[in-house]
N, C-alpha and C. Protein backbone atom coordinates (compact mmCIF):
# COMPACT_ATOMS: atom_id res chain seq x y z
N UNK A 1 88.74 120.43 118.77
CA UNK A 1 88.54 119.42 117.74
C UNK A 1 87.99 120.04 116.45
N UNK A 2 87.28 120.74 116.54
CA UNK A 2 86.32 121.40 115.61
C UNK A 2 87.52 122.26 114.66
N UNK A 3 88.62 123.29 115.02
CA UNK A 3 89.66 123.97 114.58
C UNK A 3 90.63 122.83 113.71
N UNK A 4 90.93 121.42 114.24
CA UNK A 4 91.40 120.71 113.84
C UNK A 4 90.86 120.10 112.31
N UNK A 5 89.65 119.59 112.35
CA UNK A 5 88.81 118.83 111.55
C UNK A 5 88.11 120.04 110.45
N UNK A 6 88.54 121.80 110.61
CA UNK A 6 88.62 123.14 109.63
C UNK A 6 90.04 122.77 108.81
N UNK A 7 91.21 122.91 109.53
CA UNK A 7 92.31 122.62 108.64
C UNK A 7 92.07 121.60 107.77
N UNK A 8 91.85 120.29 108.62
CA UNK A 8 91.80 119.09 107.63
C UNK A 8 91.24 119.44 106.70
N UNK A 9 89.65 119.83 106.38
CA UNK A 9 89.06 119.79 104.92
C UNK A 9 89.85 121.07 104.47
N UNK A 10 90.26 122.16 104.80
CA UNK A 10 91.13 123.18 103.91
C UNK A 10 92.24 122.03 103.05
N UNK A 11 92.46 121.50 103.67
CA UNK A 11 93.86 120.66 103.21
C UNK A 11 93.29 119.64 102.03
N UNK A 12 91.96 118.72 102.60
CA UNK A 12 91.57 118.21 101.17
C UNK A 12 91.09 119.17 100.09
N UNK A 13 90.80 120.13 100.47
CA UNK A 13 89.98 120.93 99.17
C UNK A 13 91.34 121.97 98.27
N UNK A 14 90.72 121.46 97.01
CA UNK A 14 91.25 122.35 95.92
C UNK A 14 91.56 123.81 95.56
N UNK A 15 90.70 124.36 96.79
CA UNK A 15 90.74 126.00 96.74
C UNK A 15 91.90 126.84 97.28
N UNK A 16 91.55 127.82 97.99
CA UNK A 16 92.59 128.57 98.66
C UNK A 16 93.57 128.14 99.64
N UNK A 17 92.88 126.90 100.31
CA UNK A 17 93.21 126.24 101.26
C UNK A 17 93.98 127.12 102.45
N UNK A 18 92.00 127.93 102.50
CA UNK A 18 92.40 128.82 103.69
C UNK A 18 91.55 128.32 104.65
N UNK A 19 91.78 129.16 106.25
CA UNK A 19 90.61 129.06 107.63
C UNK A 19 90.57 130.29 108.21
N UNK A 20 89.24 130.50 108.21
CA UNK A 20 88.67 131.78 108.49
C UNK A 20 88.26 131.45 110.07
N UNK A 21 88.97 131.86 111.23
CA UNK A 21 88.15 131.59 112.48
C UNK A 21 87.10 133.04 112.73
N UNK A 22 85.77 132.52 112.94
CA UNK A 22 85.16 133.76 113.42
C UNK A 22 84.92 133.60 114.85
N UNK A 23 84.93 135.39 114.93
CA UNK A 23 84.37 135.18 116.54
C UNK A 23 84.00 136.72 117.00
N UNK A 24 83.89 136.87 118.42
CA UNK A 24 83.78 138.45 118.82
C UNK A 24 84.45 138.86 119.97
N UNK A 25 85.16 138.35 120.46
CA UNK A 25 86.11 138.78 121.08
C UNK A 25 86.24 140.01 122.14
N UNK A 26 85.76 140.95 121.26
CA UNK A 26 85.54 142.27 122.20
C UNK A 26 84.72 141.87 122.59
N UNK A 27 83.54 141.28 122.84
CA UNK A 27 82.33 140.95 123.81
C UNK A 27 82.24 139.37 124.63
N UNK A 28 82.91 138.53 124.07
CA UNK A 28 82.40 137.40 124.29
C UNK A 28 83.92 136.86 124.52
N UNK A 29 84.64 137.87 125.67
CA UNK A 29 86.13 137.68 126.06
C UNK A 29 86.58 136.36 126.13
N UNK A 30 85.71 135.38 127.09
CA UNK A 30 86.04 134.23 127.71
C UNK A 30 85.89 133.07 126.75
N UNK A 31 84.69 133.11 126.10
CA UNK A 31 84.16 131.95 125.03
C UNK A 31 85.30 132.32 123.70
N UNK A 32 85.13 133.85 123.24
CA UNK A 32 85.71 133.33 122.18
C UNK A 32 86.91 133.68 122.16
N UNK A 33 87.66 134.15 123.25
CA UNK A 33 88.94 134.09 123.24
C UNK A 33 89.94 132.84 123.29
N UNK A 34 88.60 132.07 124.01
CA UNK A 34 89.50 130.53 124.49
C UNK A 34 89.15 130.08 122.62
N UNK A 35 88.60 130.25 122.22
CA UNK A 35 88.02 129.94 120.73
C UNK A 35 88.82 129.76 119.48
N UNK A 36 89.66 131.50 119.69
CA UNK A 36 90.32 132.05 119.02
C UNK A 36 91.84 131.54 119.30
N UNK A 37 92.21 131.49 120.23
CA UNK A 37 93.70 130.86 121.20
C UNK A 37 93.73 129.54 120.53
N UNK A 38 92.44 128.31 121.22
CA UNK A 38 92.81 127.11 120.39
C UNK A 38 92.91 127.37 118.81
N UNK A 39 92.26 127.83 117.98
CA UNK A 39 92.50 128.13 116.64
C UNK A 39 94.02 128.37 116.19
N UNK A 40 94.67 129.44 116.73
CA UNK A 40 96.03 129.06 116.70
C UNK A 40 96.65 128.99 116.88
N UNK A 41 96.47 127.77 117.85
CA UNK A 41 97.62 126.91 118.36
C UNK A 41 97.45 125.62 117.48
N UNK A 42 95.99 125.75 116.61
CA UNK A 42 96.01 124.37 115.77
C UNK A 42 96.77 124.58 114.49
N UNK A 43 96.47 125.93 114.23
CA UNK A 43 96.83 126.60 112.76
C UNK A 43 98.30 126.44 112.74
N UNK A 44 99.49 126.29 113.56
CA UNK A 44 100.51 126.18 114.22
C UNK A 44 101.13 124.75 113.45
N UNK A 45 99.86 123.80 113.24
CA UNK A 45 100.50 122.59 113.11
C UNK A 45 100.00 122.47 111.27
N UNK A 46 99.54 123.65 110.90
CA UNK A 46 99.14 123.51 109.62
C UNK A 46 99.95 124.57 109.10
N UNK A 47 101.27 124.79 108.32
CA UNK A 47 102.06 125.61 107.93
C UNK A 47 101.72 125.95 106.58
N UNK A 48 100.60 124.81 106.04
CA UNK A 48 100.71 124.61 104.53
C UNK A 48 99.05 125.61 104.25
N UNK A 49 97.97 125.51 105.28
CA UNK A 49 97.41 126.26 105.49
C UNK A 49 97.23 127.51 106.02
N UNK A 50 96.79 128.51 104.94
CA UNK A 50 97.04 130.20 105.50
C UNK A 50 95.63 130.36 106.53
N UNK A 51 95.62 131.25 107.39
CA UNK A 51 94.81 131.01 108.71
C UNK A 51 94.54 132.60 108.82
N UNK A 52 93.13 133.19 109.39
CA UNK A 52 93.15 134.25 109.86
C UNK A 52 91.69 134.07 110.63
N UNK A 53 91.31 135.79 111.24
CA UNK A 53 90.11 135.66 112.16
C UNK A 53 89.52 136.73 111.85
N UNK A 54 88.59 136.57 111.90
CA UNK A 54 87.14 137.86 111.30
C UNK A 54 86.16 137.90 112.53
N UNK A 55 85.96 138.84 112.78
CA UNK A 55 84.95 139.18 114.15
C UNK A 55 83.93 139.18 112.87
N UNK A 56 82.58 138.76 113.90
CA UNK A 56 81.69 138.20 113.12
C UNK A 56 80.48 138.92 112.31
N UNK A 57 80.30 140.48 113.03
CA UNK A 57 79.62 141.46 112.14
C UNK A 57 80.21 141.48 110.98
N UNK A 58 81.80 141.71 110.87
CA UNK A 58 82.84 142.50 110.02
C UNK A 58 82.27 141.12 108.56
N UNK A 59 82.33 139.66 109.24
CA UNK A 59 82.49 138.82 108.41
C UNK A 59 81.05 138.65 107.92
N UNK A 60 80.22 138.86 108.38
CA UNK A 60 78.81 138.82 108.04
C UNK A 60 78.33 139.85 107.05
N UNK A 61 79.14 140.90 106.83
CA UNK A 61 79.22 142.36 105.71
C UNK A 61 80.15 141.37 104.64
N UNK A 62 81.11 141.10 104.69
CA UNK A 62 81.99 140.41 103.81
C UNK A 62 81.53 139.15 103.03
N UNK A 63 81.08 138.19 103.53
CA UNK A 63 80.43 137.22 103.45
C UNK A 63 79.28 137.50 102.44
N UNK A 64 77.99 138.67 102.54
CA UNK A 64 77.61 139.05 101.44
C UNK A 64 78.47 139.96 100.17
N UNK A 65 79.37 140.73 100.41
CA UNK A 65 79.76 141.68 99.42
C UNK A 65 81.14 140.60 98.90
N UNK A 66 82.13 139.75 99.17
CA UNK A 66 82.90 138.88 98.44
C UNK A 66 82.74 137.68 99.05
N UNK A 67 82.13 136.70 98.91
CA UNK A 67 81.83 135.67 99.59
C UNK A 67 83.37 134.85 99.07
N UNK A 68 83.69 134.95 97.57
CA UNK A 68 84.69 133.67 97.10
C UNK A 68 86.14 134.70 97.91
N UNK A 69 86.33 135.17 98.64
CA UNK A 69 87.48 135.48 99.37
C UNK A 69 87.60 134.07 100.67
N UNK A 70 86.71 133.84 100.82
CA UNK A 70 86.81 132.95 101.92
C UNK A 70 86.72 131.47 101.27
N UNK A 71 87.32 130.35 102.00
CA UNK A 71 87.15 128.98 101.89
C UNK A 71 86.92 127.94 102.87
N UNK A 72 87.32 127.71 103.76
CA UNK A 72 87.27 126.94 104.77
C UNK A 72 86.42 128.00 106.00
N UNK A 73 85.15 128.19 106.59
CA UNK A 73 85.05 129.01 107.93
C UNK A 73 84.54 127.83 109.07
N UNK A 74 85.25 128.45 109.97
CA UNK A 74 85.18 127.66 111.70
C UNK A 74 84.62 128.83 112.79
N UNK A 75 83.62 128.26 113.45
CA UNK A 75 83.47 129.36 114.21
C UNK A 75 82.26 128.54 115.65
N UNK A 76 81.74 129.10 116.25
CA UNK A 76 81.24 128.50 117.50
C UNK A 76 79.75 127.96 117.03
N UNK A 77 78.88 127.32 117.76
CA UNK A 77 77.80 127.03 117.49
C UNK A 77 76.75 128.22 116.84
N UNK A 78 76.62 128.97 117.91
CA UNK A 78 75.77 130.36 117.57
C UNK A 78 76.45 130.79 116.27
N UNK A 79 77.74 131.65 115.97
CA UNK A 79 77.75 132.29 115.34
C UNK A 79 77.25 131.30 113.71
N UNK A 80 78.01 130.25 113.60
CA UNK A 80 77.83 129.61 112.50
C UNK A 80 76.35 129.38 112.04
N UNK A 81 75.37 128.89 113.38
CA UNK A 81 74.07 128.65 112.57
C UNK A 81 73.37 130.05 112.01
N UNK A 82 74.05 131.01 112.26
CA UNK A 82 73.39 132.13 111.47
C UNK A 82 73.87 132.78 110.53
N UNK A 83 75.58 132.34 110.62
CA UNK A 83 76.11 133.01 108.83
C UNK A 83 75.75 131.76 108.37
N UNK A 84 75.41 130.15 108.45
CA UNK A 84 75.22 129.48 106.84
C UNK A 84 73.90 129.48 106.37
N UNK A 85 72.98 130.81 107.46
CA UNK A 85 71.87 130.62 106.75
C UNK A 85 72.19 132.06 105.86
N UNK A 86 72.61 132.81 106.35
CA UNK A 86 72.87 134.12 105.34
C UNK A 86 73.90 133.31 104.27
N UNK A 87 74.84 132.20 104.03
CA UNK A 87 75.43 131.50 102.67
C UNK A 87 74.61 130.54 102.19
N UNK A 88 73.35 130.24 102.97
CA UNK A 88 72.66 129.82 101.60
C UNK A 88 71.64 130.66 100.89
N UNK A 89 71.29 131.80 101.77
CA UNK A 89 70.72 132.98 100.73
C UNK A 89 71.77 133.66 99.70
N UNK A 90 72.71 133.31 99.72
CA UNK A 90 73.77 133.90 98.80
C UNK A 90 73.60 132.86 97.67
N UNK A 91 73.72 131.18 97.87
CA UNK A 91 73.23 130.23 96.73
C UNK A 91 72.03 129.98 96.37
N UNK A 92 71.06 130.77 96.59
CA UNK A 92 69.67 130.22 96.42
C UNK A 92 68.58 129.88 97.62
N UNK A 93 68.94 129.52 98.44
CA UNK A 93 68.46 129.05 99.69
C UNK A 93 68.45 127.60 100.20
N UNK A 94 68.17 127.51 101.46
CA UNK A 94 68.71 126.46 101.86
C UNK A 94 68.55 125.08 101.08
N UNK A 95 67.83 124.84 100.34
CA UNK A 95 67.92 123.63 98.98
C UNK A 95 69.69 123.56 98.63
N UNK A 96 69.97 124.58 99.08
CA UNK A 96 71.29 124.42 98.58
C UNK A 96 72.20 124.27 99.50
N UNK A 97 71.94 124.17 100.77
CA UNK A 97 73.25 124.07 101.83
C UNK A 97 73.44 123.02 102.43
N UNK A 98 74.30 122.15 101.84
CA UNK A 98 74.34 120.86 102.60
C UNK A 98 75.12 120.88 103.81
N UNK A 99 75.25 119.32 104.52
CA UNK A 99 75.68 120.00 105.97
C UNK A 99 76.32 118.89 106.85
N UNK A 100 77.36 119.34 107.28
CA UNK A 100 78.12 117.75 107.42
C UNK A 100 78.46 118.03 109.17
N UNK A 101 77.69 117.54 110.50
CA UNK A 101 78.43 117.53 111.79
C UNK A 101 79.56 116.25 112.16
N UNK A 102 80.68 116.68 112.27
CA UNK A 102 81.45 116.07 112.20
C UNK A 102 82.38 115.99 113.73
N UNK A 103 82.33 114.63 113.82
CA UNK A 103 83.42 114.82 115.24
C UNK A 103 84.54 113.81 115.15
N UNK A 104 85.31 113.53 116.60
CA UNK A 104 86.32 113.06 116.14
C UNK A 104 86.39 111.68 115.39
N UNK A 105 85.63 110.46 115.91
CA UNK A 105 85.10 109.59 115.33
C UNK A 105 83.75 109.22 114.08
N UNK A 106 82.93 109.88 114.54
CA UNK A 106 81.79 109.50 113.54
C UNK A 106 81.35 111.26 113.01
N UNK A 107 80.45 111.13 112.26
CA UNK A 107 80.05 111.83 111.46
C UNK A 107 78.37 111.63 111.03
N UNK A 108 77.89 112.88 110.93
CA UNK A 108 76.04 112.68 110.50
C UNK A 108 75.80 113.58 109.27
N UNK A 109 75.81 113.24 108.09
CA UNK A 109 75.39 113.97 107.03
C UNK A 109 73.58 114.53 107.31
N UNK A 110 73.66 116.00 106.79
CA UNK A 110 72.33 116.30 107.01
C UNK A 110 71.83 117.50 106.17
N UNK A 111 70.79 117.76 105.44
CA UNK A 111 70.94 118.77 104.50
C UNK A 111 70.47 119.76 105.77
N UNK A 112 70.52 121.12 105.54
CA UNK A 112 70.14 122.31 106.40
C UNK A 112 69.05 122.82 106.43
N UNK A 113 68.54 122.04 105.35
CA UNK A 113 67.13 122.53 105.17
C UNK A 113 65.40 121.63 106.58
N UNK A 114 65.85 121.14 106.50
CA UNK A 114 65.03 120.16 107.38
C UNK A 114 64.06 119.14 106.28
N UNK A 115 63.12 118.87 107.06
CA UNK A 115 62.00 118.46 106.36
C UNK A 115 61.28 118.78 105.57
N UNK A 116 61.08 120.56 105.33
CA UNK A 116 60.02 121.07 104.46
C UNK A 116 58.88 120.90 104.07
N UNK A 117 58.13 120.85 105.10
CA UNK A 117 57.13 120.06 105.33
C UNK A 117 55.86 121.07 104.67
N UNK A 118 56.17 122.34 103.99
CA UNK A 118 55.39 122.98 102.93
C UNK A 118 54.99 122.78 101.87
N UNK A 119 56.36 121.56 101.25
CA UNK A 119 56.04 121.13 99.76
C UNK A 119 56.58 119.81 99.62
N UNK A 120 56.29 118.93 101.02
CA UNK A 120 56.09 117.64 101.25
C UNK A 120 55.19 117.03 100.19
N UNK A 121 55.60 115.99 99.57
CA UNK A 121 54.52 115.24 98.75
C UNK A 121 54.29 115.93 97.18
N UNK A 122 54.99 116.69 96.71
CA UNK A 122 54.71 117.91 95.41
C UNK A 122 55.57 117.10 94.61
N UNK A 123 56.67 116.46 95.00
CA UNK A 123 57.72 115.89 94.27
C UNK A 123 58.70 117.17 93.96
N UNK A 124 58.68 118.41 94.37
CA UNK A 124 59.38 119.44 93.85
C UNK A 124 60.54 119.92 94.75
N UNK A 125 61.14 119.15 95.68
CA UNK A 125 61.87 119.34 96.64
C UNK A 125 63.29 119.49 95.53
N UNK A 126 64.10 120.51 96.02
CA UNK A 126 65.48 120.40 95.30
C UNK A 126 66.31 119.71 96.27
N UNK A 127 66.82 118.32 95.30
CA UNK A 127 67.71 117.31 96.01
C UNK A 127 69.21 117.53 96.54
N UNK A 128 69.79 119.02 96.28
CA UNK A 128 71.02 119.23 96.33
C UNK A 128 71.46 118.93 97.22
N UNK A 129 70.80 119.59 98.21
CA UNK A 129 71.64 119.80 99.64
C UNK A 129 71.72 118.31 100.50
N UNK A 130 70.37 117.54 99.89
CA UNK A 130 71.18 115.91 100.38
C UNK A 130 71.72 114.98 100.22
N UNK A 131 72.25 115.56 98.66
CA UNK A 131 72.97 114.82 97.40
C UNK A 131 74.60 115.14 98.15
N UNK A 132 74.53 116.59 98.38
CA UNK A 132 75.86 116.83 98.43
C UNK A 132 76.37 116.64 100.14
N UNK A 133 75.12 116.40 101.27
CA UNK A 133 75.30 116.34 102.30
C UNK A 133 76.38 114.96 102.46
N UNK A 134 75.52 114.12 101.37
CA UNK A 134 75.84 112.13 100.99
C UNK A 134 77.19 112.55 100.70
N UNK A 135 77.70 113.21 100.14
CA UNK A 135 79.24 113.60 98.91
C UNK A 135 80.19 114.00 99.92
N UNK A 136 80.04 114.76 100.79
CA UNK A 136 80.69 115.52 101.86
C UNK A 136 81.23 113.82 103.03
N UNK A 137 79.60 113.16 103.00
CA UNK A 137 80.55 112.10 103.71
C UNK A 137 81.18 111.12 103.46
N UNK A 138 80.80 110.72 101.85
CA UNK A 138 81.86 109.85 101.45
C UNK A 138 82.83 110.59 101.26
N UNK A 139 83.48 111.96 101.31
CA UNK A 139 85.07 112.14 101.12
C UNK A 139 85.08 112.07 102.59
N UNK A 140 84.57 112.21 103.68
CA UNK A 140 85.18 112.26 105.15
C UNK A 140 85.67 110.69 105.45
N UNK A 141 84.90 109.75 104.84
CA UNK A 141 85.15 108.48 105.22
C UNK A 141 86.26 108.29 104.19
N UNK A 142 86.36 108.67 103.17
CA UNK A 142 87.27 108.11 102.16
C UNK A 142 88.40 108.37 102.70
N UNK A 143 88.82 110.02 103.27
CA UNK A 143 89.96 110.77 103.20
C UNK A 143 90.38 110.04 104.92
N UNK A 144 89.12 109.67 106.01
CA UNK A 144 89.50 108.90 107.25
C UNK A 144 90.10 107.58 107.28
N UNK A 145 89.71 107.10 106.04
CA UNK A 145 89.86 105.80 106.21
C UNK A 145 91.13 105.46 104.68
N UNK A 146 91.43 106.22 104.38
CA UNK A 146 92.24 106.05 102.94
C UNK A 146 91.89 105.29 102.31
N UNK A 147 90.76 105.40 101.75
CA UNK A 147 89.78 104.78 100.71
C UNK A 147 90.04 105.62 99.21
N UNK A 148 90.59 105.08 98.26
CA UNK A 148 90.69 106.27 96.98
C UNK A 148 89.64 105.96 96.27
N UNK A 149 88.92 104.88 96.26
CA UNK A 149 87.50 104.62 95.69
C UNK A 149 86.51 105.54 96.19
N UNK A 150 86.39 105.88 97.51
CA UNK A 150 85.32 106.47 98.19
C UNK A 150 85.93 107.67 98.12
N UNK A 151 87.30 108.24 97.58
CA UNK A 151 87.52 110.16 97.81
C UNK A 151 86.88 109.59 95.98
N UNK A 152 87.13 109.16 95.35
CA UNK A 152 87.37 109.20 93.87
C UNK A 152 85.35 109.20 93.58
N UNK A 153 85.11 108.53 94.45
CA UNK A 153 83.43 108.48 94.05
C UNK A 153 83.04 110.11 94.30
N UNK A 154 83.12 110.27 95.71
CA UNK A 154 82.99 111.73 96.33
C UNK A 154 83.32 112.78 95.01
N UNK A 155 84.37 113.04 94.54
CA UNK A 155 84.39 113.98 93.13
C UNK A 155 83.90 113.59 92.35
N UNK A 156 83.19 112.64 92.07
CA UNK A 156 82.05 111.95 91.07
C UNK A 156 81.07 112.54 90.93
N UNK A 157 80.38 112.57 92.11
CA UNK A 157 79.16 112.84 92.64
C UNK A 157 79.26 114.36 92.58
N UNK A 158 80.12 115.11 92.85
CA UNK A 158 80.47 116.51 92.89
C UNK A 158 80.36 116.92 91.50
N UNK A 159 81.73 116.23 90.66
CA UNK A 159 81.37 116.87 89.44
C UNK A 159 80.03 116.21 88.80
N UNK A 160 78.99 115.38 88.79
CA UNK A 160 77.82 114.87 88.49
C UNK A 160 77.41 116.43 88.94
N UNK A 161 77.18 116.58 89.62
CA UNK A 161 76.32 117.44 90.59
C UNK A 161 76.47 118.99 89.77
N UNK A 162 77.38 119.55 89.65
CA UNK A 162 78.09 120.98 88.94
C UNK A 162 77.24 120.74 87.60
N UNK A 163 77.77 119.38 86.48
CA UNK A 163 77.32 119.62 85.71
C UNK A 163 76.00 119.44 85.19
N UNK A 164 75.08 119.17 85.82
CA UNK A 164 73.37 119.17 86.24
C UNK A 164 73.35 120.58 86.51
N UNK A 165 73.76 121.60 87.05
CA UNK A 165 73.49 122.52 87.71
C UNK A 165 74.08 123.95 86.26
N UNK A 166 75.09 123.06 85.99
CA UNK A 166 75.58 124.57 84.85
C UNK A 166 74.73 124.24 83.78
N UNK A 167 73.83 122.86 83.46
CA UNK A 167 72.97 122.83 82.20
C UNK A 167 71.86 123.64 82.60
N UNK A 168 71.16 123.35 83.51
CA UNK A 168 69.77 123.83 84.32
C UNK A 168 68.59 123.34 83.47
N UNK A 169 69.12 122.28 82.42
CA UNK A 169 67.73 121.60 82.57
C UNK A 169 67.14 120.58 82.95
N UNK A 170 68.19 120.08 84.12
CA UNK A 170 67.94 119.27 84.97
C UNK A 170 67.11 119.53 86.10
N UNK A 171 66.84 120.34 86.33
CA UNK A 171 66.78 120.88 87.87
C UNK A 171 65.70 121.35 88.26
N UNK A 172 65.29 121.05 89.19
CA UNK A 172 63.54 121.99 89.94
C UNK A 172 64.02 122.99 89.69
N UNK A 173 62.17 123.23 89.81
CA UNK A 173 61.34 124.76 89.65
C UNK A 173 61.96 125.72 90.42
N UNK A 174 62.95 125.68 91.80
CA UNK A 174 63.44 126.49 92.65
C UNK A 174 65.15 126.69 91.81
N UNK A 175 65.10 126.27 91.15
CA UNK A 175 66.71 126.72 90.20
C UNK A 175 66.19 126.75 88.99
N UNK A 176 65.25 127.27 88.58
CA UNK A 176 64.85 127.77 86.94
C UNK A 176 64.05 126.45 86.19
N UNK A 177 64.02 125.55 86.78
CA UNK A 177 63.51 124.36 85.49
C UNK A 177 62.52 123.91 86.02
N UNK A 178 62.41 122.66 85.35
CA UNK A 178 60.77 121.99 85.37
C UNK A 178 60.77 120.82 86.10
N UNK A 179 62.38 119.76 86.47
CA UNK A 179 61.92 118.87 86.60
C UNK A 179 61.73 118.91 88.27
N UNK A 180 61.33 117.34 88.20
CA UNK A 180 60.59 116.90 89.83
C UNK A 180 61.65 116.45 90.28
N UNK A 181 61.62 116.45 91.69
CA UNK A 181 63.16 116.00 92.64
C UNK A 181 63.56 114.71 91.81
N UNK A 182 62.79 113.75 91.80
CA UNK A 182 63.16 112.43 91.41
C UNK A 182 63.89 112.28 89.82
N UNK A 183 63.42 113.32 89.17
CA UNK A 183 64.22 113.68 87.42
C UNK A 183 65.06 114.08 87.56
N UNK A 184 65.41 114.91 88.46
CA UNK A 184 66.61 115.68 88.68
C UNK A 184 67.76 114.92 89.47
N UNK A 185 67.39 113.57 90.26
CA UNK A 185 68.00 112.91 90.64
C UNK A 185 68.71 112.15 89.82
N UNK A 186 67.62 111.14 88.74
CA UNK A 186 68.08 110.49 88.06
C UNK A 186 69.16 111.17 86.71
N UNK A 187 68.86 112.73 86.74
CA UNK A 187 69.87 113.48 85.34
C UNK A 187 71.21 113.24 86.48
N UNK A 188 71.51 113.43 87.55
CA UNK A 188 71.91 113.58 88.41
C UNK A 188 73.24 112.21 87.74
N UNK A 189 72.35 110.85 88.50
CA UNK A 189 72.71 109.37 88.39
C UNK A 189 73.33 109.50 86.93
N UNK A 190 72.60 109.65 86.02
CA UNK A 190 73.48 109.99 84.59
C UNK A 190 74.70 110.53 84.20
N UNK A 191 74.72 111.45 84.57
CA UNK A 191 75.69 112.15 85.04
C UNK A 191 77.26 111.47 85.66
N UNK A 192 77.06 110.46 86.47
CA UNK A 192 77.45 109.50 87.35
C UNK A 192 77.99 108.72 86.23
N UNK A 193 77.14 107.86 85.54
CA UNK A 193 77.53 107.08 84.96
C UNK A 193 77.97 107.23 83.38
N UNK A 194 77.97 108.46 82.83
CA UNK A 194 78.67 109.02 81.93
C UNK A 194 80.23 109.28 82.37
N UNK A 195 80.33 109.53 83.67
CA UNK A 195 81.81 109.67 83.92
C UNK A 195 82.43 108.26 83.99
N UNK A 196 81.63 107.94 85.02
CA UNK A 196 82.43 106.43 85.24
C UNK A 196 82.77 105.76 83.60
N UNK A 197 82.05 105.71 82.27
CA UNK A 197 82.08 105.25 80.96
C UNK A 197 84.02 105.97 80.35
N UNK A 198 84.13 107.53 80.87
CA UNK A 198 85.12 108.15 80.40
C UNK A 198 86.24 107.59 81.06
């Protein structure tokens, strides 16, 4: 399911509209061979998507030295929770990695960061990762349910989001600026409703 629901977002997204399966293979014969096998036999039904597999040291060297080579990655429980913490030290840190578990029916948006219970109450939390966790599931519901309001909001919120981020004077103290989660929300909301005006 998981190989399946990789193609799909390659297919909504604008990029390379590639899938990177990771795995290790030489060690982990049984798990990630059966891993690697379903991968493509799914990739099979996606002709329009280009597909390949990276053993997971190899991709974990790559991943820091060209990260924008890759677009879509699928890979097992273990390996993944430890390359998206090495891709959000590549964006800043986890403030920045939003995080979408997704199955065949429902879906749980969740930023990666947890609670942060260090700078609870400071107002200085960077809102990204649950701004964009929210964004990730209105396109899953939009694109599940053929909603063009809810994919059309979803790039709203996205491009809202980019252009807060390429000004930077929107943005907490952990991305260069001054403001408090809640300012940065509302430049955020602005943002929002400057498009919707165009």
């Amino acid at each position: 399911m998981v190989a399946k629901h990789a193609f799909e977002l390659a297919r909504q997204r604008a990029g390379k509209k590639k899938v990177t399966a990771i795995h290790k293979n030489t060690v982990f014969k049984l798990g990630c061979g059966l891993f690697i096998d379903t991968c493509r036999e799914v990739a099979a039904d996606y002709p329009d998507i280009a597909f390949e597999t990276a053993v997971v040291d190899t991709f974990a060297m790559q991943l820091v030295m060209k990260p924008q080579k890759f677009d879509v990655v699928v890979s097992t429980n273990m390996f993944g929770d430890i390359l998206t913490d090495e891709a959000a030290g590549l964006v800043g840190g986890l403030g920045m990695a939003p995080g979408l578990c997704v199955g065949p029916d429902y879906v749980m948006a969740q930023a990666t960061h947890g609670s942060a219970p260090d700078i609870a109450g400071k107002h200085i939390a960077n809102p990204y990762a649950m701004l964009m966790s929210a964004q990730m599931l209105l396109a899953w519901l939009g694109n599940k349910k053929a909603d063009a309001d809810a994919i059309q909001a979803a790039k709203d919120i996205e491009q809202a989001v980019e252009e807060v981020l390429d000004q930077l004077e929107g943005v907490t103290p952990d991305l260069g600026g001054t403001k408090s989660t809640e300012e940065m929300g509302e430049e955020i909301c602005k943002a929002i409703r400057n498009l919707s005006k165009s």
